[in-house]
C-alpha atoms as a PDB file:
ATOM      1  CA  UNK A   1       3.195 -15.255   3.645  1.00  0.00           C
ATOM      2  CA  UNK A   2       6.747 -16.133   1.890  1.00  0.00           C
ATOM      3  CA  UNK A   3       9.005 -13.924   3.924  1.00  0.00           C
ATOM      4  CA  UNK A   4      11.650 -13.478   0.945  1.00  0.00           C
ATOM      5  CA  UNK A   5       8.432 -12.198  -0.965  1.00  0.00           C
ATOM      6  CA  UNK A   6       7.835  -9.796   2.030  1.00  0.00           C
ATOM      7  CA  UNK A   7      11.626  -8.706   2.259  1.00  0.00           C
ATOM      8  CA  UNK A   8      12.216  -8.218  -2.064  1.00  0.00           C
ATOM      9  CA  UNK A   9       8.646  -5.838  -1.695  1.00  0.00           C
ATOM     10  CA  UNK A  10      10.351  -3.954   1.198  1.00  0.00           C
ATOM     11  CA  UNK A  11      13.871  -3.657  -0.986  1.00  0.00           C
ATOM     12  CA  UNK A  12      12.862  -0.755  -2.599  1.00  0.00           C
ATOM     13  CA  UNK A  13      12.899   2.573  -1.357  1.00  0.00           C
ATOM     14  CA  UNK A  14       9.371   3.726  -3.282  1.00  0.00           C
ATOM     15  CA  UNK A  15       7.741   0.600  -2.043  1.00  0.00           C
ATOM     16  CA  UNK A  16       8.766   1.191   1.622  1.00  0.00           C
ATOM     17  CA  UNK A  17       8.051   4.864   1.206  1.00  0.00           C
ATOM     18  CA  UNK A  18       4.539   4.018   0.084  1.00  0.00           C
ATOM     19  CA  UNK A  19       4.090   1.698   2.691  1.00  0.00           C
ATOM     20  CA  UNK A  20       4.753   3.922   5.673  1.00  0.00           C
ATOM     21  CA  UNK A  21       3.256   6.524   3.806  1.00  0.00           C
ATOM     22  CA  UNK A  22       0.249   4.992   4.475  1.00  0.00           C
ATOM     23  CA  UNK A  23       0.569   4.158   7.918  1.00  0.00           C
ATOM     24  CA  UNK A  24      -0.757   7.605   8.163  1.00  0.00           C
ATOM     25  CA  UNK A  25      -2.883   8.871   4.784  1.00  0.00           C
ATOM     26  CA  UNK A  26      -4.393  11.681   6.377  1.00  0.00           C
ATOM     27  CA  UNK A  27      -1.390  13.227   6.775  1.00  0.00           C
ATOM     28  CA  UNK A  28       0.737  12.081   3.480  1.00  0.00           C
ATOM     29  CA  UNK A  29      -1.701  12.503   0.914  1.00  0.00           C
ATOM     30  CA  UNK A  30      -4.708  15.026   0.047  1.00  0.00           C
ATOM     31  CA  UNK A  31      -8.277  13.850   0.952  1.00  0.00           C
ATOM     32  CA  UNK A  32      -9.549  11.116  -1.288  1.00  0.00           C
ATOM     33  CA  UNK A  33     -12.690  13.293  -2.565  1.00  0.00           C
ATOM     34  CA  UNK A  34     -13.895  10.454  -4.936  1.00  0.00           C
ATOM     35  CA  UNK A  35     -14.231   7.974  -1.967  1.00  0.00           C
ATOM     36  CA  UNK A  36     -17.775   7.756  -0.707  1.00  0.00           C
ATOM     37  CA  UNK A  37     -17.934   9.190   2.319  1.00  0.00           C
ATOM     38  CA  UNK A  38     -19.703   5.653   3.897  1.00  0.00           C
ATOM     39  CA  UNK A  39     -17.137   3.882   2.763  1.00  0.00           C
ATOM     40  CA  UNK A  40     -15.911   0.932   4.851  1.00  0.00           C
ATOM     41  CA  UNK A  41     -12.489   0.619   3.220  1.00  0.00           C
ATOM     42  CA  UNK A  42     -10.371   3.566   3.589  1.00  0.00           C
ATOM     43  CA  UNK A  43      -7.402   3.933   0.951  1.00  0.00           C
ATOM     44  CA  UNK A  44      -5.623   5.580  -0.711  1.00  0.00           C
ATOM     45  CA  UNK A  45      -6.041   5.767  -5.119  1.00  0.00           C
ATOM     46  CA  UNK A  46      -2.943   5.483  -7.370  1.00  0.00           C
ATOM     47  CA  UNK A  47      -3.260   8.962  -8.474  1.00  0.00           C
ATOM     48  CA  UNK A  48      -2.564  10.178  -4.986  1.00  0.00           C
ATOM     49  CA  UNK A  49       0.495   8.440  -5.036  1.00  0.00           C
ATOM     50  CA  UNK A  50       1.280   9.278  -8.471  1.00  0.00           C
ATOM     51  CA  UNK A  51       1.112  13.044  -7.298  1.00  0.00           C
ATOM     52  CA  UNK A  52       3.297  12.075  -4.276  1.00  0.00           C
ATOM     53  CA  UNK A  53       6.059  10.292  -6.047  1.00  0.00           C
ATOM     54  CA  UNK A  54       6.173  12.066  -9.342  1.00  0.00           C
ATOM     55  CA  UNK A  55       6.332   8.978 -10.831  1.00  0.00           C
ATOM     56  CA  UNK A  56       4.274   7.915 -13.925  1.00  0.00           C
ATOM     57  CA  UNK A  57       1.023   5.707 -13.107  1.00  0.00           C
ATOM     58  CA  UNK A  58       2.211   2.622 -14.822  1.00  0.00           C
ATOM     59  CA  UNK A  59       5.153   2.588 -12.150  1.00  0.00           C
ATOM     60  CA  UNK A  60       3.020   3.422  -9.213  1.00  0.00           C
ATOM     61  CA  UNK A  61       0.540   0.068 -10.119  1.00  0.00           C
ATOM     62  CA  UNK A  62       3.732  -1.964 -10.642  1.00  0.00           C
ATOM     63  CA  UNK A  63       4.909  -1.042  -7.209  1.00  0.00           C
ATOM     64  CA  UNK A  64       1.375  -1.828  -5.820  1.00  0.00           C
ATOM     65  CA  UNK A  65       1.090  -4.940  -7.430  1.00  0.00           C
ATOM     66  CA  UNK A  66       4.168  -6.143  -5.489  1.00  0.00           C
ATOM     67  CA  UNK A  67       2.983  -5.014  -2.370  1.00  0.00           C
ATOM     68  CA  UNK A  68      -0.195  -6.745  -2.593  1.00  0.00           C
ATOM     69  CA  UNK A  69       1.948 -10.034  -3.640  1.00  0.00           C
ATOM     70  CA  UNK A  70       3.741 -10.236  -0.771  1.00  0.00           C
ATOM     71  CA  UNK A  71       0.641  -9.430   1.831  1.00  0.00           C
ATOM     72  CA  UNK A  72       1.574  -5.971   2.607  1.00  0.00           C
ATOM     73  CA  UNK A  73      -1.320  -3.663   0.926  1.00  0.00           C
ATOM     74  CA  UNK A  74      -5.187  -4.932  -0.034  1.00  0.00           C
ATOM     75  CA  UNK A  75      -7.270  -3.143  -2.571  1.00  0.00           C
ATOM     76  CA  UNK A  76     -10.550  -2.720  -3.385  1.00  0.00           C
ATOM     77  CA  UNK A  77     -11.931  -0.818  -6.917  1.00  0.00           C
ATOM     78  CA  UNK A  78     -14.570   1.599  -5.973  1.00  0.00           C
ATOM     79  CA  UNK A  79     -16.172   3.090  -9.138  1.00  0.00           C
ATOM     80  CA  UNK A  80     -13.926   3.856 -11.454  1.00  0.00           C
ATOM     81  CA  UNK A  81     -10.973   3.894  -9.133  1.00  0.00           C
ATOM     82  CA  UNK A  82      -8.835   1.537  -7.245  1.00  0.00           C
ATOM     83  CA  UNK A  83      -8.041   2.117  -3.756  1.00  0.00           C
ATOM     84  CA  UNK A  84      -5.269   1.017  -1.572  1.00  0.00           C
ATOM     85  CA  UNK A  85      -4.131   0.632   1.976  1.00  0.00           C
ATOM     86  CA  UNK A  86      -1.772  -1.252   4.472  1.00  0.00           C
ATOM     87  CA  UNK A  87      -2.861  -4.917   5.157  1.00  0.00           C
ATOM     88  CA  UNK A  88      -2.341  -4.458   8.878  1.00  0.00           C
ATOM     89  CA  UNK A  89      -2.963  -7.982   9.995  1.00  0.00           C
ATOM     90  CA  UNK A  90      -0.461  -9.486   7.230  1.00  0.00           C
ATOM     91  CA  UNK A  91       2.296  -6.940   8.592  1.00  0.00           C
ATOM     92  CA  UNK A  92       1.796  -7.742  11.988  1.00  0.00           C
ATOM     93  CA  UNK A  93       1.968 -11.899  11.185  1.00  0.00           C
ATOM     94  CA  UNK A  94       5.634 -10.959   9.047  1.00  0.00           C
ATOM     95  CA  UNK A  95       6.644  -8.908  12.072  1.00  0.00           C
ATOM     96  CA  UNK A  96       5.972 -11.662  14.525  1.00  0.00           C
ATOM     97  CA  UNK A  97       7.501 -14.204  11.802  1.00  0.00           C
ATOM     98  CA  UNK A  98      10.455 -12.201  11.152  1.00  0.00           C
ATOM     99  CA  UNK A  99      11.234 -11.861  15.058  1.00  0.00           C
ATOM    100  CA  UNK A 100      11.131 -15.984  15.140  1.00  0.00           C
ATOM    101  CA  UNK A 101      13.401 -16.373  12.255  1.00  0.00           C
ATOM    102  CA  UNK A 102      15.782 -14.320  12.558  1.00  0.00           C
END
């Protein structure tokens, strides 16, 4: 995990919005009624966060794509839809990296 990667992701406010938005999905975004309901993984699809942002889809997947560079989100395509969520072990290793560094 580059932490320059880590720190350019977390630059921009829609990024880190999305990011602590889903340190708590049940709350920030309507249920995800296309997940199956014995689903392991537990995210979060683009048009959710499309509807939350108001911004176009395209922008919402380029955002995602550079959280999932730098370690911060994981993703897994479920059907027809792609689901995200916080990569909770790669934020804890930057947090504990960050602390050292700086």
């Amino acid at each position: 995990m580059d932490n320059l990667v880590v720190l350019k992701a977390l630059s921009n406010e829609t990024r880190y919005n999305i990011l602590q938005w889903f340190k708590d999905p049940e709350k920030n975004f309507e249920p995800q009624i296309n997940l199956p309901k014995n689903s392991d993984f537990k995210g979060i699809c683009v048009s959710s966060i499309k509807k939350k942002t108001g911004m176009s889809q395209s922008v919402i997947s380029d955002h995602l794509v550079q959280l999932q560079k730098a370690g911060l989100v994981e993703s897994k395509h479920i059907s027809q839809w792609t689901y995200y969520r916080r990569n909770e072990e790669n934020i804890k290793r930057f947090k504990e990296k960050i602390q050292v560094d700086l």
